[in-house]
PDB file of N, CA and C in Angstrom:
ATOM      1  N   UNK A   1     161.763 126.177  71.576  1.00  0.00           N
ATOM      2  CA  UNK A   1     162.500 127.347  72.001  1.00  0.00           C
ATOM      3  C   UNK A   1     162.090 128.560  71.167  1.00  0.00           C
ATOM      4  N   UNK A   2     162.015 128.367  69.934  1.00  0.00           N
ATOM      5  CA  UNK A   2     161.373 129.183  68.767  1.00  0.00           C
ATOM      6  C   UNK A   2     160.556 129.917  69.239  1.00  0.00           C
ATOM      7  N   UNK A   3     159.215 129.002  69.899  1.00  0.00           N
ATOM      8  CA  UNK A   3     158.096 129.628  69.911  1.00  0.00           C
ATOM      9  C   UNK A   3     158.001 130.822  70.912  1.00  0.00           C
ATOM     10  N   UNK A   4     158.483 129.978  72.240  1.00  0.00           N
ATOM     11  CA  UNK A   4     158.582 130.759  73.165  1.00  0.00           C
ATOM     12  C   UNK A   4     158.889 132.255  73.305  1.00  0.00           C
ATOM     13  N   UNK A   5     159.852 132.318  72.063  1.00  0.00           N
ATOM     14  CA  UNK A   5     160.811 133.884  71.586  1.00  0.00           C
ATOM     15  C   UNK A   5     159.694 134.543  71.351  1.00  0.00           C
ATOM     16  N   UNK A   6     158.799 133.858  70.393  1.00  0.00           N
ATOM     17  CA  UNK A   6     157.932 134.367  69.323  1.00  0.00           C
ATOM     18  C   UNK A   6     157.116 135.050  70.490  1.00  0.00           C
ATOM     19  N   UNK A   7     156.711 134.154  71.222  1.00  0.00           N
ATOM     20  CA  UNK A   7     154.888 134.906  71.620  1.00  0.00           C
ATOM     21  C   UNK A   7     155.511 135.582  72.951  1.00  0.00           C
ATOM     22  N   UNK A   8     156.670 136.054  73.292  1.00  0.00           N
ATOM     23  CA  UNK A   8     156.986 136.979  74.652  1.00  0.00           C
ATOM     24  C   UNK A   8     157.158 138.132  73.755  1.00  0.00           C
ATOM     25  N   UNK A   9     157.535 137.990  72.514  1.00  0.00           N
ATOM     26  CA  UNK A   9     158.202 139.305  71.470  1.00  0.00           C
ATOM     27  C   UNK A   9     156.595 139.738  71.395  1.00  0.00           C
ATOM     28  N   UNK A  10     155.481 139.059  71.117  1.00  0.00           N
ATOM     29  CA  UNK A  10     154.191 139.643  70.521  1.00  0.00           C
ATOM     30  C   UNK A  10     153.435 140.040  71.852  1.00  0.00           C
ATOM     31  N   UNK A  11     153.874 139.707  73.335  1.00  0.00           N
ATOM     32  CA  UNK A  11     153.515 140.480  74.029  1.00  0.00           C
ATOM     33  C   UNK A  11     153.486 141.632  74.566  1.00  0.00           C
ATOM     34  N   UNK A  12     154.989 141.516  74.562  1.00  0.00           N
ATOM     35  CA  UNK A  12     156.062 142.950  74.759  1.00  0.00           C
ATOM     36  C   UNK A  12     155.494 143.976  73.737  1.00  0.00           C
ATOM     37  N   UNK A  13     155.586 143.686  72.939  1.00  0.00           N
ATOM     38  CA  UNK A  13     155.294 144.594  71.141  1.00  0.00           C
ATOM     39  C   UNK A  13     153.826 145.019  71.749  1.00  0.00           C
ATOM     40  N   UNK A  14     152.581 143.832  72.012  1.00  0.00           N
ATOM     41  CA  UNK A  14     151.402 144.662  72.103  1.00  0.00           C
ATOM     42  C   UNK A  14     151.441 145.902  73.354  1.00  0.00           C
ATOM     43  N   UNK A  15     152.140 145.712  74.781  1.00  0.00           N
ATOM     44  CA  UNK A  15     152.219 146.343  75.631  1.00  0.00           C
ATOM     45  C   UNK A  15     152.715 147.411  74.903  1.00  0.00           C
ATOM     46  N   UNK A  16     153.925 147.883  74.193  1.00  0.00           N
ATOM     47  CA  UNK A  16     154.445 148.799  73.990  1.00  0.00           C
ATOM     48  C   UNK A  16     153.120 149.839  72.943  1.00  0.00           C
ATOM     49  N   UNK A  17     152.096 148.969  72.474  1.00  0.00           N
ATOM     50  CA  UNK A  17     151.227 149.534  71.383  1.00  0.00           C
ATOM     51  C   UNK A  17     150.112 150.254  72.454  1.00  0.00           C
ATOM     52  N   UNK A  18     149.671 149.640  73.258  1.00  0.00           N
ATOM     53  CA  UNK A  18     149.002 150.164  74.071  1.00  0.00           C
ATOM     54  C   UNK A  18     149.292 150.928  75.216  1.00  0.00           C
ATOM     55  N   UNK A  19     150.323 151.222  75.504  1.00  0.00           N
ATOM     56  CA  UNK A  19     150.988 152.251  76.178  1.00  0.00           C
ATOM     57  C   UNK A  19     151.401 153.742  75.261  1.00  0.00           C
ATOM     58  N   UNK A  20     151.206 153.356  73.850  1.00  0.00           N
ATOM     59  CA  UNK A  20     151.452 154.635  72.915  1.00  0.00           C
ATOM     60  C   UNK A  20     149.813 155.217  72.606  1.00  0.00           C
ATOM     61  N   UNK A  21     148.831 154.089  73.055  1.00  0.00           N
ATOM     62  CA  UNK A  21     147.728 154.951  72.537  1.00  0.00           C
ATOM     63  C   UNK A  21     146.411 155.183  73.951  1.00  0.00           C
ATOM     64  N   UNK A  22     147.334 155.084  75.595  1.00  0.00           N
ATOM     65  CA  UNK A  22     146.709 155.352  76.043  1.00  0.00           C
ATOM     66  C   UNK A  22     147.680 156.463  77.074  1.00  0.00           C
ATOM     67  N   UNK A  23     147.375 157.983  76.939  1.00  0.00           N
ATOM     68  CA  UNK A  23     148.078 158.700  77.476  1.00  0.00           C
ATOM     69  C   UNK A  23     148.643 157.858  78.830  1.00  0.00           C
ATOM     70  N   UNK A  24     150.029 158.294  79.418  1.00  0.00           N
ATOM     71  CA  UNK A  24     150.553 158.351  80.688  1.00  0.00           C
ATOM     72  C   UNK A  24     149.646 158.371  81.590  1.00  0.00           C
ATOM     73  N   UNK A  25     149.595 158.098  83.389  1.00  0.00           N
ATOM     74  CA  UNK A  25     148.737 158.759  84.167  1.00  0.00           C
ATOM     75  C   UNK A  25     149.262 160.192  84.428  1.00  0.00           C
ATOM     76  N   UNK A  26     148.675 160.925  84.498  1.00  0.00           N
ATOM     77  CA  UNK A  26     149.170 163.189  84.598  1.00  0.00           C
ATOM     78  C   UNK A  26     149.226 163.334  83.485  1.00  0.00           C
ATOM     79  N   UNK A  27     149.273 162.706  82.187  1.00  0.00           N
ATOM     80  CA  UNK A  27     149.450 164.262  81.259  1.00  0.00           C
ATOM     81  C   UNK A  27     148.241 164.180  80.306  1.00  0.00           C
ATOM     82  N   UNK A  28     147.902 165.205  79.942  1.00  0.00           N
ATOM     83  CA  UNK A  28     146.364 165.459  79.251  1.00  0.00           C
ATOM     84  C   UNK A  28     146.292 164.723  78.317  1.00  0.00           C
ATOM     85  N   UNK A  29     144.615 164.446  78.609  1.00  0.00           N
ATOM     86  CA  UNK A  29     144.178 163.687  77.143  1.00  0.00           C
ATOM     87  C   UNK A  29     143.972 164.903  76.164  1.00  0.00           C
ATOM     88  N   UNK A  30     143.924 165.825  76.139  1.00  0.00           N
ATOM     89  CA  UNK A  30     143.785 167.013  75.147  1.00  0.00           C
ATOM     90  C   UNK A  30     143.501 168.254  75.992  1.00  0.00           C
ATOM     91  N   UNK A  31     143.103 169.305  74.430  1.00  0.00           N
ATOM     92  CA  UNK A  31     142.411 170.448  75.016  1.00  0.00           C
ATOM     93  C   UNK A  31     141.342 170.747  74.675  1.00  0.00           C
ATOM     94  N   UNK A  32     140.581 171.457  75.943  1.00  0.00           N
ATOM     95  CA  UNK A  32     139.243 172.142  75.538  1.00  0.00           C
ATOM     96  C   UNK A  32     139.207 173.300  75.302  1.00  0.00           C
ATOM     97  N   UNK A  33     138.560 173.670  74.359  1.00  0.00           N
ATOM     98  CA  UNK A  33     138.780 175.132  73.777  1.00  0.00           C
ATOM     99  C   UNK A  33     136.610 176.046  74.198  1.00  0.00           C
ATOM    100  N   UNK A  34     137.243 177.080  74.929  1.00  0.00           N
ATOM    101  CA  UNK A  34     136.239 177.397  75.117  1.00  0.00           C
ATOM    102  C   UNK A  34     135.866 179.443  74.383  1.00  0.00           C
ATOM    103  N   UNK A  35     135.008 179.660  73.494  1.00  0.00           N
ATOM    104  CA  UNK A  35     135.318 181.087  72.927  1.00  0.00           C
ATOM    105  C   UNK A  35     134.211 181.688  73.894  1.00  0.00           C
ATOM    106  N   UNK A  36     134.454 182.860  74.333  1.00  0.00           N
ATOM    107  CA  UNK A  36     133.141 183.624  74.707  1.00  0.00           C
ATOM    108  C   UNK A  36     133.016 184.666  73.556  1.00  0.00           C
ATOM    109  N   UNK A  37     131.389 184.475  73.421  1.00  0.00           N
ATOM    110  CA  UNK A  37     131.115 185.646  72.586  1.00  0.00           C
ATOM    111  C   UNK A  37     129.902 186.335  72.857  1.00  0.00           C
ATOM    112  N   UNK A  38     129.167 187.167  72.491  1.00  0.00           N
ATOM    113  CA  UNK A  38     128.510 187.964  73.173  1.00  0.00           C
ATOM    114  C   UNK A  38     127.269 187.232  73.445  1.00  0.00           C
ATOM    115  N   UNK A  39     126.924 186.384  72.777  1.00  0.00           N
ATOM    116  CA  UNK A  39     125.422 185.683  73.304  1.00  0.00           C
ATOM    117  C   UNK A  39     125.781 184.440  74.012  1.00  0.00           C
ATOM    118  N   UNK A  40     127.066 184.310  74.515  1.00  0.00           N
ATOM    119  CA  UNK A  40     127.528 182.789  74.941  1.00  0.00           C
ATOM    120  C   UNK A  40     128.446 182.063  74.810  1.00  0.00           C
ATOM    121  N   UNK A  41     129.066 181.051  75.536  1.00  0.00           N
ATOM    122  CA  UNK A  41     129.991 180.124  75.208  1.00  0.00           C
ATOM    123  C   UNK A  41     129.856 179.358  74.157  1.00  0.00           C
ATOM    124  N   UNK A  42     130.831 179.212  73.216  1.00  0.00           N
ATOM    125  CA  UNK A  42     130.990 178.313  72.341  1.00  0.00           C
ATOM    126  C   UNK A  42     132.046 177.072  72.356  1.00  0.00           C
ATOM    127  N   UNK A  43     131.587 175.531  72.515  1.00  0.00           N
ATOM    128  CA  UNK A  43     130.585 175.355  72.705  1.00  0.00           C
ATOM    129  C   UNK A  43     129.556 175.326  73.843  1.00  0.00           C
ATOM    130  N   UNK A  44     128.431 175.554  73.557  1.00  0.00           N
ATOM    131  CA  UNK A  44     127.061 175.580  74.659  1.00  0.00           C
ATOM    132  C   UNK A  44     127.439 174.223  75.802  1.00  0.00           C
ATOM    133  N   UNK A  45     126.963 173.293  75.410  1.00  0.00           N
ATOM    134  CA  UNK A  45     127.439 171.596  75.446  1.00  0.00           C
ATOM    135  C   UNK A  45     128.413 170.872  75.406  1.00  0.00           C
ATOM    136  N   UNK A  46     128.955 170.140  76.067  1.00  0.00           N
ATOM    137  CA  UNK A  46     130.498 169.108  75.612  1.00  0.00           C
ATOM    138  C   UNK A  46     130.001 167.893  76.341  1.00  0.00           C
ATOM    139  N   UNK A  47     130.586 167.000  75.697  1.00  0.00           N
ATOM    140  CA  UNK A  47     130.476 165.624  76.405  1.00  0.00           C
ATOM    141  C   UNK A  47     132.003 165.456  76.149  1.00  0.00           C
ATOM    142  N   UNK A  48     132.628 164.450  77.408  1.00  0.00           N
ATOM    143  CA  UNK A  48     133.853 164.477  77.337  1.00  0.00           C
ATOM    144  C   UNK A  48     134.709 163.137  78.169  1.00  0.00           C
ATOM    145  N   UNK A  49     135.394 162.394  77.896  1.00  0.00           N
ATOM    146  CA  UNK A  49     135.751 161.190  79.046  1.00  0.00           C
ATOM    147  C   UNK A  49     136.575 161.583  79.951  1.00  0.00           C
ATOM    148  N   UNK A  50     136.341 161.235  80.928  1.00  0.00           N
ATOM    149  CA  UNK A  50     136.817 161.633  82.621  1.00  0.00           C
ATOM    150  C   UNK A  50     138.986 161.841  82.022  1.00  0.00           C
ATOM    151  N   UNK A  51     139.585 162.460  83.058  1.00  0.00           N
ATOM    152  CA  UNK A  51     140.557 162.477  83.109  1.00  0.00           C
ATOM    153  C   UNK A  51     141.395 164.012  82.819  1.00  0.00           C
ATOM    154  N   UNK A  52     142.485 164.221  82.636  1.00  0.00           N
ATOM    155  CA  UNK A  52     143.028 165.543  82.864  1.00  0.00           C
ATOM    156  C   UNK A  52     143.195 166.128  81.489  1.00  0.00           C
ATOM    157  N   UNK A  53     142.607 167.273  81.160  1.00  0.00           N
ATOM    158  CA  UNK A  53     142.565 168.006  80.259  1.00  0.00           C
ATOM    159  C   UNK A  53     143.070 169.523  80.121  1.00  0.00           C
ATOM    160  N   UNK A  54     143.763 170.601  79.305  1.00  0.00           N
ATOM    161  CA  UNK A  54     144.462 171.521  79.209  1.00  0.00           C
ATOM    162  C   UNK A  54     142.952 172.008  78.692  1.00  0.00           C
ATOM    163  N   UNK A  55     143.045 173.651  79.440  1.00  0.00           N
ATOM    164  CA  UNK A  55     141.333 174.558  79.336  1.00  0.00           C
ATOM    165  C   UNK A  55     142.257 175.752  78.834  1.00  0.00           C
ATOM    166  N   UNK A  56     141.456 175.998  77.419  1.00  0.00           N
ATOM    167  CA  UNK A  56     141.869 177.043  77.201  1.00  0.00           C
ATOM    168  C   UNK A  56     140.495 178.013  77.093  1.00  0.00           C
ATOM    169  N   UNK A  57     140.289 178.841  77.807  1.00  0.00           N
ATOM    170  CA  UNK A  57     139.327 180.277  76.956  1.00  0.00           C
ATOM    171  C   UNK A  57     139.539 180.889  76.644  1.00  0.00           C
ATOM    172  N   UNK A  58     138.890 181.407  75.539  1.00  0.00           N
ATOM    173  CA  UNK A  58     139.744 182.575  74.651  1.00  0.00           C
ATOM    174  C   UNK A  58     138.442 183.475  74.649  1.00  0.00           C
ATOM    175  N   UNK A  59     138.994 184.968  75.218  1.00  0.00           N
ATOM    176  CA  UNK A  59     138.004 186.388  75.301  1.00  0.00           C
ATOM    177  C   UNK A  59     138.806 186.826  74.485  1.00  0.00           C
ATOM    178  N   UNK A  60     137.577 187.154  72.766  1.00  0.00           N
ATOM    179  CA  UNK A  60     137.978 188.084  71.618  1.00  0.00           C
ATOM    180  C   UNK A  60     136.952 188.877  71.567  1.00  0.00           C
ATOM    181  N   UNK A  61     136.104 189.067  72.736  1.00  0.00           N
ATOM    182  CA  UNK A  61     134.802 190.007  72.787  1.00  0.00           C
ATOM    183  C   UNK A  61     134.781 190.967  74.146  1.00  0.00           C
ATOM    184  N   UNK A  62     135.235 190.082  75.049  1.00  0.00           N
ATOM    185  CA  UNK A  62     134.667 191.058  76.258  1.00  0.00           C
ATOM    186  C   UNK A  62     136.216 192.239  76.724  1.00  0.00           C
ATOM    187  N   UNK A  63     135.774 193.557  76.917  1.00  0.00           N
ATOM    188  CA  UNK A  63     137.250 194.296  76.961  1.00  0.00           C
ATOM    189  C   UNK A  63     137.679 194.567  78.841  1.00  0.00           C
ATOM    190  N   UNK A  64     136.750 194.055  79.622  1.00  0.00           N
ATOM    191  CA  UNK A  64     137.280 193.378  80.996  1.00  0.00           C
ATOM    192  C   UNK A  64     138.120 192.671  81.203  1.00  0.00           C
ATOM    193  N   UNK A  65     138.542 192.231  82.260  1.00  0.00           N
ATOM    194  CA  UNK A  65     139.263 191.355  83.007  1.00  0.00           C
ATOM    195  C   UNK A  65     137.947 190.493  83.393  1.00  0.00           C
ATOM    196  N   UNK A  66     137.835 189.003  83.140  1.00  0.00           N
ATOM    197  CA  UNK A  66     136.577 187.907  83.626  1.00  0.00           C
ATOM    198  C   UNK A  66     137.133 186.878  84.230  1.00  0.00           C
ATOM    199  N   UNK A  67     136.640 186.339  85.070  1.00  0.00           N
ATOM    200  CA  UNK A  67     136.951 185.006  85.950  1.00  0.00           C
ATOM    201  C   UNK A  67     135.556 184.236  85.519  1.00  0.00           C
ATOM    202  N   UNK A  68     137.040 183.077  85.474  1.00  0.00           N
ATOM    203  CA  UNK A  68     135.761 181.715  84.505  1.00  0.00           C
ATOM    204  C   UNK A  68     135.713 180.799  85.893  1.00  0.00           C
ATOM    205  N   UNK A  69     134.916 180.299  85.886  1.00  0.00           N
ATOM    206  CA  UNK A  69     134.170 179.278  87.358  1.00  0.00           C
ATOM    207  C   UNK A  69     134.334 177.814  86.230  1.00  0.00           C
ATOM    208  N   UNK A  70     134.708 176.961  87.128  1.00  0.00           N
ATOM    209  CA  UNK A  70     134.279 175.554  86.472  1.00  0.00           C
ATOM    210  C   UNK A  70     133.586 174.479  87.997  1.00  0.00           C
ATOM    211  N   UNK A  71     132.274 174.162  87.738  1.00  0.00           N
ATOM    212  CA  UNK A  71     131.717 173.835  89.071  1.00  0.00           C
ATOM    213  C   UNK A  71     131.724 172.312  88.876  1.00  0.00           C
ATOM    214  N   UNK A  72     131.296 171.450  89.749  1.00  0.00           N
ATOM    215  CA  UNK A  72     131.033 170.224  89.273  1.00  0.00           C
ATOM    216  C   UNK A  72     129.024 170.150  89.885  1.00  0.00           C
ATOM    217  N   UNK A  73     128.987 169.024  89.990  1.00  0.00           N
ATOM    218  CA  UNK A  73     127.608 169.128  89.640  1.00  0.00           C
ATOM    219  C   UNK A  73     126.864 169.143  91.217  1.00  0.00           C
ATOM    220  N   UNK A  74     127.660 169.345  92.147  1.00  0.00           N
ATOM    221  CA  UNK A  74     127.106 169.843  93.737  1.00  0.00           C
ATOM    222  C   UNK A  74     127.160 171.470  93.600  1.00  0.00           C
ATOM    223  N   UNK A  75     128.387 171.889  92.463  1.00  0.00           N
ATOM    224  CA  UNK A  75     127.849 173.736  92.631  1.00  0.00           C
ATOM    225  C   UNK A  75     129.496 173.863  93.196  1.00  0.00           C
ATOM    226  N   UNK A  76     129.954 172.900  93.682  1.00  0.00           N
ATOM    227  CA  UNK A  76     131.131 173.496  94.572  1.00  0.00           C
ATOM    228  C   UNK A  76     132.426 173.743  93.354  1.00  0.00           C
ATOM    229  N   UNK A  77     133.100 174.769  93.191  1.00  0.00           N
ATOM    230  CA  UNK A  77     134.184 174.970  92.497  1.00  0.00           C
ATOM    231  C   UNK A  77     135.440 174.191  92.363  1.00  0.00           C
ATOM    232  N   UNK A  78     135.681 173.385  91.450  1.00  0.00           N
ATOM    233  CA  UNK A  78     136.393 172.809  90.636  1.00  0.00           C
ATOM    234  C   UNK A  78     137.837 173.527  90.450  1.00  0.00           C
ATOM    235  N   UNK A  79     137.927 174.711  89.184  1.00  0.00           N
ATOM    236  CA  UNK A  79     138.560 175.640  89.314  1.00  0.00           C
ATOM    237  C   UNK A  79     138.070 176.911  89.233  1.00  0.00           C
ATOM    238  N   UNK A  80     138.963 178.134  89.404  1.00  0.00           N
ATOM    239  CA  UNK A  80     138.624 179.368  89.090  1.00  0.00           C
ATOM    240  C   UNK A  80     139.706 180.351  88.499  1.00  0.00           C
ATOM    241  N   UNK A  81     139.816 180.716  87.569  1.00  0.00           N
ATOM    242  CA  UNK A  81     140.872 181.990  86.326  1.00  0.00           C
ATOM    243  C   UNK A  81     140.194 182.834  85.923  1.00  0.00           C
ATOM    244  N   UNK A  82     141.198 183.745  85.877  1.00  0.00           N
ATOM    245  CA  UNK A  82     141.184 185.075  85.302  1.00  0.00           C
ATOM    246  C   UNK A  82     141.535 185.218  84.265  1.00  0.00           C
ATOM    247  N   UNK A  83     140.466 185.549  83.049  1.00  0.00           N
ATOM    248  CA  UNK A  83     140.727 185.402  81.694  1.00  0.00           C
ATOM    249  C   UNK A  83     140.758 187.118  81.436  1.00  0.00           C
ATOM    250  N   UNK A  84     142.143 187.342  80.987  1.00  0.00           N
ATOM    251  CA  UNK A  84     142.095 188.853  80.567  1.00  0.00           C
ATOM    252  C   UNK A  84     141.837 189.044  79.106  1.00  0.00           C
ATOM    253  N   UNK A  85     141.424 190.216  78.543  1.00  0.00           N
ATOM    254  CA  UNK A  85     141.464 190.463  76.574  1.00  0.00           C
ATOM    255  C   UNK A  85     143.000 190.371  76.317  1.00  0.00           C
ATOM    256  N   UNK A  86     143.247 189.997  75.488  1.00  0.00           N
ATOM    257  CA  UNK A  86     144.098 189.449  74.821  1.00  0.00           C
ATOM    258  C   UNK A  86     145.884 188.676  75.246  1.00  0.00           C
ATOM    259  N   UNK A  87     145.402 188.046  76.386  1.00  0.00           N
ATOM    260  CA  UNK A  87     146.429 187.077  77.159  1.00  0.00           C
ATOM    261  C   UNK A  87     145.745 185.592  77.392  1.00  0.00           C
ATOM    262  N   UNK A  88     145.350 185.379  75.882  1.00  0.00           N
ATOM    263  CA  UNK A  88     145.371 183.999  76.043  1.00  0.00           C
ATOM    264  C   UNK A  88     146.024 182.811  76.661  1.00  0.00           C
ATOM    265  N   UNK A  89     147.212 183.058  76.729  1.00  0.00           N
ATOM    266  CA  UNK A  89     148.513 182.477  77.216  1.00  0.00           C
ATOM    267  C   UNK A  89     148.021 181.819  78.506  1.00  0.00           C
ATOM    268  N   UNK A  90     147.593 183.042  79.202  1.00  0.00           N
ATOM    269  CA  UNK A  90     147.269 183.093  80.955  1.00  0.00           C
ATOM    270  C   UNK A  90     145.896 182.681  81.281  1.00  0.00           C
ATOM    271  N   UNK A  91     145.256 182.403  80.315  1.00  0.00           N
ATOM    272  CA  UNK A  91     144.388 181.742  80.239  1.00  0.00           C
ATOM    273  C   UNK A  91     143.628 180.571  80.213  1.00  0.00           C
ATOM    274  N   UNK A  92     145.227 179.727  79.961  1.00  0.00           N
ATOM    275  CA  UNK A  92     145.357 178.187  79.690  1.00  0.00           C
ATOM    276  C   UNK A  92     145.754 177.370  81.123  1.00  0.00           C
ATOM    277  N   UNK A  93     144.946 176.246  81.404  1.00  0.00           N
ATOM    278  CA  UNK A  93     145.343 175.795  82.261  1.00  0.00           C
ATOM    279  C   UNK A  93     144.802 173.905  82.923  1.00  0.00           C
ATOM    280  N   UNK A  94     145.818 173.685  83.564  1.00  0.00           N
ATOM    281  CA  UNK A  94     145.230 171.884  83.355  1.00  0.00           C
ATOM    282  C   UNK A  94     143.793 171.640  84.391  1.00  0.00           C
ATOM    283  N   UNK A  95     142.824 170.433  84.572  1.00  0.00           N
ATOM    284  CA  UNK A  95     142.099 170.262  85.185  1.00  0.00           C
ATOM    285  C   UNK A  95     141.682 168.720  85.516  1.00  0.00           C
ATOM    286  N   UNK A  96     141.940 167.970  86.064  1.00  0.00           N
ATOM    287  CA  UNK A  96     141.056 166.540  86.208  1.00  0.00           C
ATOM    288  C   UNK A  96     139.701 166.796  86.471  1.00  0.00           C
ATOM    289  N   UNK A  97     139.048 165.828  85.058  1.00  0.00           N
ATOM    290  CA  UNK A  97     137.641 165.999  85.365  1.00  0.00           C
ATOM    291  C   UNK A  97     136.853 164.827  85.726  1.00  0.00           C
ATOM    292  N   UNK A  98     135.915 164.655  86.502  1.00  0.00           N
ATOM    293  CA  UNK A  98     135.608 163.282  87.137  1.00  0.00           C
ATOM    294  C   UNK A  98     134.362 163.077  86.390  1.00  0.00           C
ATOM    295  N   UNK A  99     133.739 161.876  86.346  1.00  0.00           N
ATOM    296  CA  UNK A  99     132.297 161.429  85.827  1.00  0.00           C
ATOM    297  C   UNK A  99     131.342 163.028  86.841  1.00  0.00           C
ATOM    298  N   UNK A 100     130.766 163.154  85.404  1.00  0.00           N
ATOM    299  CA  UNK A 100     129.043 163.973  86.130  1.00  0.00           C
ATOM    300  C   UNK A 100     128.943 164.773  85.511  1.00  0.00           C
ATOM    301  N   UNK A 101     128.423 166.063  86.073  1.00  0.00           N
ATOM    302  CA  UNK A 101     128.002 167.160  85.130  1.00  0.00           C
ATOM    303  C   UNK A 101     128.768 168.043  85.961  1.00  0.00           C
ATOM    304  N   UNK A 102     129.557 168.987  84.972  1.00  0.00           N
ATOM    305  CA  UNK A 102     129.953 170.448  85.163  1.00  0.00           C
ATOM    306  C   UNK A 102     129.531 171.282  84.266  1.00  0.00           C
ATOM    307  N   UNK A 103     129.768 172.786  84.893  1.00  0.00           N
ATOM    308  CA  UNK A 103     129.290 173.565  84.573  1.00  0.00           C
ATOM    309  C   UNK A 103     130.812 174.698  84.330  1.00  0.00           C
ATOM    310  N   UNK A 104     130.996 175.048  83.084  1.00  0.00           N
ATOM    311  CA  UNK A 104     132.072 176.621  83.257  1.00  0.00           C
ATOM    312  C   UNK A 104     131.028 177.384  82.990  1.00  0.00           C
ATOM    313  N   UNK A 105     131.360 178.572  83.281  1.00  0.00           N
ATOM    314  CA  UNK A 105     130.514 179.592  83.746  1.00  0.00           C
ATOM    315  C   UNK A 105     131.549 181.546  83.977  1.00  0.00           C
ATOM    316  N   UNK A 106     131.029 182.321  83.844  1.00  0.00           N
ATOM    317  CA  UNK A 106     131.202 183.525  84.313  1.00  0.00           C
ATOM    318  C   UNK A 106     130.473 184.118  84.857  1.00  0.00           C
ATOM    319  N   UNK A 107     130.985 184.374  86.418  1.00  0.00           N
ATOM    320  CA  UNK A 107     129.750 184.419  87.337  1.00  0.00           C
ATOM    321  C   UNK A 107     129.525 186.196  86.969  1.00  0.00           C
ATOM    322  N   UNK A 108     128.064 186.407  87.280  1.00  0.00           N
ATOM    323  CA  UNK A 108     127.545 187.290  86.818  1.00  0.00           C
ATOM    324  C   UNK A 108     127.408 187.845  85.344  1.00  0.00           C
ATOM    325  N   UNK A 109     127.423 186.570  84.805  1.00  0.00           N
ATOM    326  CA  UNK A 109     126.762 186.993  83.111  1.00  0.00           C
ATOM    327  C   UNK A 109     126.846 185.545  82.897  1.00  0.00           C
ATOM    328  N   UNK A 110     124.778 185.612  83.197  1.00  0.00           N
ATOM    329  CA  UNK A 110     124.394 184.015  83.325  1.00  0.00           C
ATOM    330  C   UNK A 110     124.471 183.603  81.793  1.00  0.00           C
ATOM    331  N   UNK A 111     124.698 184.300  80.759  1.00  0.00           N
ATOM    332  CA  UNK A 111     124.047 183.475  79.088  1.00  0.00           C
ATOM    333  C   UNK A 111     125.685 182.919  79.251  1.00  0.00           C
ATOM    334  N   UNK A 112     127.050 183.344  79.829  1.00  0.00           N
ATOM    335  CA  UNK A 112     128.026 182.469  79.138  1.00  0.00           C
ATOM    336  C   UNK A 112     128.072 181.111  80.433  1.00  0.00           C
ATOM    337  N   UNK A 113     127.732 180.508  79.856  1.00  0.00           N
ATOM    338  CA  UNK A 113     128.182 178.943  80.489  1.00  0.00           C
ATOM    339  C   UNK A 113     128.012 178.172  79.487  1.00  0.00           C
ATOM    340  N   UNK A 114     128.348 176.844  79.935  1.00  0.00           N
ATOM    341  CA  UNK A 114     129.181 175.794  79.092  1.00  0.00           C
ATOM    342  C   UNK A 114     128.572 174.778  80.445  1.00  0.00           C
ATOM    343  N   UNK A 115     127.447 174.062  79.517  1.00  0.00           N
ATOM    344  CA  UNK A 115     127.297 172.104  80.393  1.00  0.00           C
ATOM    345  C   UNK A 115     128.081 171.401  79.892  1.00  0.00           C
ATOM    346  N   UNK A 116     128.928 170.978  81.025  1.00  0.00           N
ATOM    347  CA  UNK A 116     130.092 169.539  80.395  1.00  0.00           C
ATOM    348  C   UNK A 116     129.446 168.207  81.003  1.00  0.00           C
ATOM    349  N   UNK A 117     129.441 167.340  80.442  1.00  0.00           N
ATOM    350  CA  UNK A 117     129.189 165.864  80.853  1.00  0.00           C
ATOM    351  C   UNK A 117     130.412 164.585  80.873  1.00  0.00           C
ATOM    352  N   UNK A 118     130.856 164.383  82.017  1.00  0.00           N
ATOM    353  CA  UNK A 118     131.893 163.955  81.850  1.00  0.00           C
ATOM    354  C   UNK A 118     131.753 162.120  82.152  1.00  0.00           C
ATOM    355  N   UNK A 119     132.085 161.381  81.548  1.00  0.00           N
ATOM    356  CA  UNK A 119     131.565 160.181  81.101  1.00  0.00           C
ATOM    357  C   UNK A 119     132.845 158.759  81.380  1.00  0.00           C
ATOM    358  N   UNK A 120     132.280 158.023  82.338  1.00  0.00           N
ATOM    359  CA  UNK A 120     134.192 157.201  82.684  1.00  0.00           C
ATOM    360  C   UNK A 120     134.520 156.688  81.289  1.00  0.00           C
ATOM    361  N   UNK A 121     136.030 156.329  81.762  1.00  0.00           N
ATOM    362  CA  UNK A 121     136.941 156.147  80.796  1.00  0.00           C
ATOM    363  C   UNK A 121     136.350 154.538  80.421  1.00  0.00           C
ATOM    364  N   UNK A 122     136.525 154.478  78.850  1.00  0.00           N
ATOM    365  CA  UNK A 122     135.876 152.940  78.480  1.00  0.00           C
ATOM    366  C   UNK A 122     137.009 152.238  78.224  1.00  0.00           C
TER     367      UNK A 122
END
């Protein structure tokens, strides 16, 4: 009878361990932080595992209003925001990203983009 207690308690216990270290399904595995600066996105490159992530860009250079493109790797748009100077706030926003290559981007000022590689979940 002992045992029985024992090894349903060490199942329960591991479920509860692995439900704390693998996000919910919907809420982000993190954030991506993207800076524009005058020669480019920082970073250039990301590699990243598939699933929903909070995008932040932050414009501390350009004194426009810019719309950031995020494409996937057919070209077709993913998302699209309006990043204003200094409303970071409004800038932030969620995205599911699938295995492949994307691209963020500001269309018409080809040096800022950002290659993402997005890689399934292991």
């Amino acid at each position: 009878m002992r045992t029985i207690l024992l090894i349903t308690a060490i199942v329960v216990s591991t479920d509860a361990m692995a439900a704390q270290t693998n996000p919910p399904v919907g809420a982000p595995r993190g954030t991506l932080y993207f800076h524009l600066e005058l020669n480019g996105v920082f970073p250039a490159q990301l590699t990243v595992e598939e699933g929903r992530y909070w995008v932040r860009v932050i414009n501390g250079v350009y004194t426009e209003d810019l719309t950031i493109r995020m494409d996937d790797d057919r070209g077709q748009a993913v998302a699209s925001r309006a990043v204003a100077k200094h409303q970071a706030a409004k800038s932030m926003f969620q995205i599911d990203l699938r295995p492949g290559r994307h691209k963020l981007q500001i269309p018409g000022r080809p040096k800022l983009t950002c290659d993402i590689t997005v890689t399934p979940k292991r």
